[in-house]
N, C-alpha and C. Protein backbone atom coordinates (compact mmCIF):
# COMPACT_ATOMS: atom_id res chain seq x y z
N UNK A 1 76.40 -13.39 95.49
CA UNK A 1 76.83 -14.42 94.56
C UNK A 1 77.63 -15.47 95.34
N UNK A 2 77.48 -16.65 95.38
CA UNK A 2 78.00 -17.85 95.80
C UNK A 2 79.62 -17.95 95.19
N UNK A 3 80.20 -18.55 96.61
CA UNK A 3 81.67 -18.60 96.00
C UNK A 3 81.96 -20.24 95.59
N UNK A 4 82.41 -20.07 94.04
CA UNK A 4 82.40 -21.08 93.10
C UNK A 4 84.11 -22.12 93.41
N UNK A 5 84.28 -23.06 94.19
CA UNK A 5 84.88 -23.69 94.65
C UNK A 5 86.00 -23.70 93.61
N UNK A 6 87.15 -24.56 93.58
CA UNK A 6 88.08 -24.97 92.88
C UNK A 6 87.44 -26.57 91.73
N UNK A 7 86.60 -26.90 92.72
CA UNK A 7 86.46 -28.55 92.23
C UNK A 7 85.51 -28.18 90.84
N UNK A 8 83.91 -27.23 91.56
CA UNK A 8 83.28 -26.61 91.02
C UNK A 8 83.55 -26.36 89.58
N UNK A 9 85.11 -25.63 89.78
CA UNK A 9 85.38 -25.04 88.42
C UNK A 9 85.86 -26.34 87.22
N UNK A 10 86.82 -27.38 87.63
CA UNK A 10 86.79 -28.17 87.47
C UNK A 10 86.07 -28.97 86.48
N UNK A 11 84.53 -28.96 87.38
CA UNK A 11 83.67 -30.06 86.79
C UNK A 11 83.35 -29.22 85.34
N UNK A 12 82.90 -27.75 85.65
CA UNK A 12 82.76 -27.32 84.45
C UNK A 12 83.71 -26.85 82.91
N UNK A 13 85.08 -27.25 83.03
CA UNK A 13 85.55 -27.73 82.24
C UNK A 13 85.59 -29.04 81.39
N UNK A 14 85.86 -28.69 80.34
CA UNK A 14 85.50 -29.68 79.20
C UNK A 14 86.52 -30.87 79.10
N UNK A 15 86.57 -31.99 79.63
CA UNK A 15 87.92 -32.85 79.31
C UNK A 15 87.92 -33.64 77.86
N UNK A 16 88.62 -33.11 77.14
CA UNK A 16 89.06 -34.01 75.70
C UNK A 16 89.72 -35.44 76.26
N UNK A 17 89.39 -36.74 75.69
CA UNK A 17 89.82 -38.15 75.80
C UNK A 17 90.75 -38.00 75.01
N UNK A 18 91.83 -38.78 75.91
CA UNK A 18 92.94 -38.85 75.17
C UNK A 18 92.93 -40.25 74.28
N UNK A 19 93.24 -40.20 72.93
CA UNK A 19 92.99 -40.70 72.09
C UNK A 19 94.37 -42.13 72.43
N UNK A 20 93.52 -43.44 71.96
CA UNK A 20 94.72 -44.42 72.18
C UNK A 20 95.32 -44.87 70.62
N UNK A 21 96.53 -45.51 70.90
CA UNK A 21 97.81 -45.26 69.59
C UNK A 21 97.43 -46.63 68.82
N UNK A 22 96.65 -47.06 68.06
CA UNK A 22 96.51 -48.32 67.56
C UNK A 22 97.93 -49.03 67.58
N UNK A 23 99.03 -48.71 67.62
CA UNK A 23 100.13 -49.40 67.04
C UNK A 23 100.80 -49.58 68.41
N UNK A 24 100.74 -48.97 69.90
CA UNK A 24 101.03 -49.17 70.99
C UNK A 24 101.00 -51.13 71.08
N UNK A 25 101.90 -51.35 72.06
CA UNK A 25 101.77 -52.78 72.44
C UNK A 25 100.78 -53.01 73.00
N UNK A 26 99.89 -54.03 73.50
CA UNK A 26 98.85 -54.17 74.24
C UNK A 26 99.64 -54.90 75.93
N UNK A 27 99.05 -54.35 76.54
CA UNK A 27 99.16 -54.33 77.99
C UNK A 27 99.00 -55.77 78.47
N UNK A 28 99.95 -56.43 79.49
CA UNK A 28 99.60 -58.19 79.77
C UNK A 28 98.96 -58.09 80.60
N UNK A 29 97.98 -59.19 80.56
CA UNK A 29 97.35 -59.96 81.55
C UNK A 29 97.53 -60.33 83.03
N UNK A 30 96.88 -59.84 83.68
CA UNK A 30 97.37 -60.05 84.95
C UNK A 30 97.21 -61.65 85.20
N UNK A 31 98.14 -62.20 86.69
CA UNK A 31 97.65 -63.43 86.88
C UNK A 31 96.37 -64.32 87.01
N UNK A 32 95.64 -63.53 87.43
CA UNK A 32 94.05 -63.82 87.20
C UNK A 32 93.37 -64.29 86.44
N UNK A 33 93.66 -63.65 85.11
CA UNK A 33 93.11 -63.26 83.49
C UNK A 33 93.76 -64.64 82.95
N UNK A 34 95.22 -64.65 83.34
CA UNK A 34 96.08 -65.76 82.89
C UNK A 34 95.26 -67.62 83.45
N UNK A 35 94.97 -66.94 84.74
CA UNK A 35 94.01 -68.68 85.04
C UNK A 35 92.94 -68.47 84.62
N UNK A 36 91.91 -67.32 84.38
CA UNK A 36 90.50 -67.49 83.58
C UNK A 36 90.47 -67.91 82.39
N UNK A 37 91.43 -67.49 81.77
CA UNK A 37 91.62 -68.17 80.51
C UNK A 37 91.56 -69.30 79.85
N UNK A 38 92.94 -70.13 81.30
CA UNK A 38 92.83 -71.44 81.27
C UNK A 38 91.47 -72.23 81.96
N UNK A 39 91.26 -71.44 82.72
CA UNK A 39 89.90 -72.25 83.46
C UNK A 39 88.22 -72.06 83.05
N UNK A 40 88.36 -71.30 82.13
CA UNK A 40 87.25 -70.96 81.46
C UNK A 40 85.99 -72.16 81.30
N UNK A 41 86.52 -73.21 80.43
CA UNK A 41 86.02 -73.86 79.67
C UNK A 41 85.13 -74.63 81.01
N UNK A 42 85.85 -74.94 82.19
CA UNK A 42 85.39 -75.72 83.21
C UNK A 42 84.16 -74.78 84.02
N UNK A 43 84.70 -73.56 84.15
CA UNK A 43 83.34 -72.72 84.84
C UNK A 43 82.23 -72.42 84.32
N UNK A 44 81.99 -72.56 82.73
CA UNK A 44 81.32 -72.03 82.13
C UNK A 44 80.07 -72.80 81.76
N UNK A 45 79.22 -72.17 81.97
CA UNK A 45 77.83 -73.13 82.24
C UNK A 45 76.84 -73.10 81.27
N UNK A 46 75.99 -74.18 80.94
CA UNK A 46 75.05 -72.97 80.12
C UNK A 46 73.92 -72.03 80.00
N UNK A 47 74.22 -71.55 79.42
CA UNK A 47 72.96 -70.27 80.12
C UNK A 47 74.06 -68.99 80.67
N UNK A 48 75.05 -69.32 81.28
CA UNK A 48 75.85 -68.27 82.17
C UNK A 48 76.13 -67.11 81.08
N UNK A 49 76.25 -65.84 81.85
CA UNK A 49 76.65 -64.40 80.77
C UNK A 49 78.19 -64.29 81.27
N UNK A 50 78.92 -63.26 80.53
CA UNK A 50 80.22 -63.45 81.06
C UNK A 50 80.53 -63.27 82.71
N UNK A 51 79.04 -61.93 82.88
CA UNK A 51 79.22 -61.42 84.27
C UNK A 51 78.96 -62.96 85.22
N UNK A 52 78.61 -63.60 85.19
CA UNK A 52 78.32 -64.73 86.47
C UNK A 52 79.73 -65.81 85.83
N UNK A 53 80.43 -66.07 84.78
CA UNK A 53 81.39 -66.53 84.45
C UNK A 53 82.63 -65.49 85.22
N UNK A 54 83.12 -64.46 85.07
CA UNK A 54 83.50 -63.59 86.10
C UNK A 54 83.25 -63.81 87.68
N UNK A 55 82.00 -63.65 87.88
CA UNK A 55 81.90 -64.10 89.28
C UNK A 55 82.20 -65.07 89.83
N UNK A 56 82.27 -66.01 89.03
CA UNK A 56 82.24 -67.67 89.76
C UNK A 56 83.83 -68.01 89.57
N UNK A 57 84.22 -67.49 88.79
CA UNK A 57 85.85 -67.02 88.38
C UNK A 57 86.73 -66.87 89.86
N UNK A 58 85.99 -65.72 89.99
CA UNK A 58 86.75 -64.69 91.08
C UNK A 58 86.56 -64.91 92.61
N UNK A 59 85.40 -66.29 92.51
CA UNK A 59 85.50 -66.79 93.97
C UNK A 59 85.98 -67.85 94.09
N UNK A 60 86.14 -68.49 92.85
CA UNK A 60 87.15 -70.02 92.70
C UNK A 60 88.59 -69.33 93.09
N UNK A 61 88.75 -68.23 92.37
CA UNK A 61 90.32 -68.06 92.40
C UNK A 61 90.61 -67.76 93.93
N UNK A 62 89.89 -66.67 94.66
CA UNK A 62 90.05 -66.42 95.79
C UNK A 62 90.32 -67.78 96.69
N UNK A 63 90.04 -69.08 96.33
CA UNK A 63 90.33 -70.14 96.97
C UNK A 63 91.53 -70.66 96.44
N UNK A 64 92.24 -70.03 95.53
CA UNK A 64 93.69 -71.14 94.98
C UNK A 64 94.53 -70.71 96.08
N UNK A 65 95.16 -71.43 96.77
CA UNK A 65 95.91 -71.49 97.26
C UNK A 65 97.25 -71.05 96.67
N UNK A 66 98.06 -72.01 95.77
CA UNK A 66 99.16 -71.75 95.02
C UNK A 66 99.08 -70.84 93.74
N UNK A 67 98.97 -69.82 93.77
CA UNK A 67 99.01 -68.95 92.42
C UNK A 67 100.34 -68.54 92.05
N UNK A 68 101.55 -69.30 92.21
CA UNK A 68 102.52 -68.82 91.70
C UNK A 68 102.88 -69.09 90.36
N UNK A 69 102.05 -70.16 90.12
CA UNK A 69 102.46 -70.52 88.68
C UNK A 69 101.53 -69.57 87.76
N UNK A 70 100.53 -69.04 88.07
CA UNK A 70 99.92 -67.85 87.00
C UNK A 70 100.61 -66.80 87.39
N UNK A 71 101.80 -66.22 88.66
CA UNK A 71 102.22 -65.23 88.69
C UNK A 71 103.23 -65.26 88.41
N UNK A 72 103.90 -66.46 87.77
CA UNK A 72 105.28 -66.34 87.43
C UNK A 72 105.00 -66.00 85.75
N UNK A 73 103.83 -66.60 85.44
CA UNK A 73 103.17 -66.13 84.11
C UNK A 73 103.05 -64.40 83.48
N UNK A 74 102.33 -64.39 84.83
CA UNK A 74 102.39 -62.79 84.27
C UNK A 74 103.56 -61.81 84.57
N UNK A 75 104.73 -62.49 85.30
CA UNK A 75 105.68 -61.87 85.23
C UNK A 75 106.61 -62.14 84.07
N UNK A 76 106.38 -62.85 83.13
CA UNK A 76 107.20 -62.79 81.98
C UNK A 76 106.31 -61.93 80.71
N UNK A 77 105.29 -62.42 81.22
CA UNK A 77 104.56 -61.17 80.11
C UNK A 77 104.61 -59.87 80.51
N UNK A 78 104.72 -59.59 81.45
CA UNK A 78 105.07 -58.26 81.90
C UNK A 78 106.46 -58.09 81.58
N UNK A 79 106.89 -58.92 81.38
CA UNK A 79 108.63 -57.84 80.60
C UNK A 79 108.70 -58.28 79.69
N UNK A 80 107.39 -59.12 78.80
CA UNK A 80 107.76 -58.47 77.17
C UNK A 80 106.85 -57.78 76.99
N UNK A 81 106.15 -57.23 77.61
CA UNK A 81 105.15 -55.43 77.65
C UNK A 81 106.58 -54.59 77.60
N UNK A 82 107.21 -54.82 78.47
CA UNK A 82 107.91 -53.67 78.69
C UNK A 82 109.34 -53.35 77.67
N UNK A 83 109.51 -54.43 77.36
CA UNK A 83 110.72 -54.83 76.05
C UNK A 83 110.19 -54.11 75.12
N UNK A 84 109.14 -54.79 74.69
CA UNK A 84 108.11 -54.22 73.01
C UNK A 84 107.44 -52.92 73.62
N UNK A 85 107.39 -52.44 74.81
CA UNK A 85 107.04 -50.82 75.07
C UNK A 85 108.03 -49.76 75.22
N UNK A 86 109.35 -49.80 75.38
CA UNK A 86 110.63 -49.55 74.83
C UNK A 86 111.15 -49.96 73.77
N UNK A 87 110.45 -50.49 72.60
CA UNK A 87 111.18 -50.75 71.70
C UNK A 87 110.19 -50.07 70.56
N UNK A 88 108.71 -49.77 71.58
CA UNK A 88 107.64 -48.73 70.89
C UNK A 88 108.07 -47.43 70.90
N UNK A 89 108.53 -47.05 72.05
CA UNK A 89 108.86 -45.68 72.27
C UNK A 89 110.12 -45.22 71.66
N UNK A 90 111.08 -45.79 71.44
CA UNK A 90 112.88 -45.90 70.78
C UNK A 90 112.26 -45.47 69.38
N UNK A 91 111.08 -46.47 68.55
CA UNK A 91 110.97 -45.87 67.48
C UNK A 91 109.85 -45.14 66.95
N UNK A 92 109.23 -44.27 68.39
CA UNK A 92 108.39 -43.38 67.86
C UNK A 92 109.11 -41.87 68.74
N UNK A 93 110.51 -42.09 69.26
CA UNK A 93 110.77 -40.51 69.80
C UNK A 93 111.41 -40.32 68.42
């Protein structure tokens, strides 16, 4: 009989999805997301699917030079994630 690894055993366990909290805050936008947003309207072609709107996205951005102003962006949305995600958790312990 073959010796049945650790990983082996693993795979053949069943993983239950952990279910998400409708009432949780929603998670911010990274800086990226924050200039696709704004830059959308200009990349978007017609005919294009989101995937080549994405792509053409993500090689424009790779050329910005100055991204501090979408990262100063997502650093304020990132601490009201974290305000309203402590203020989720305060009133659900």
């Amino acid at each position: 009989m073959p010796k049945v690894t650790k990983d082996a055993q693993d795979d053949r366990i069943k993983k239950t999805k952990k279910t998400k909290d409708p009432n949780a805050p929603k998670r911010p936008l990274s800086a990226y997301f924050l200039w696709l947003n704004e830059n959308r309207p200009r990349l978007t072609k017609p005919g294009m699917g989101v995937a080549d709107v994405a792509k053409a996205g993500g090689a424009e951005w790779r050329l910005v030079e100055d991204k501090s102003k979408w990262e100063k962006l997502a650093q304020q949305e990132k601490a009201k994630y974290q305000k309203a995600l402590e203020a989720y958790n305060k009133g659900s312990a």
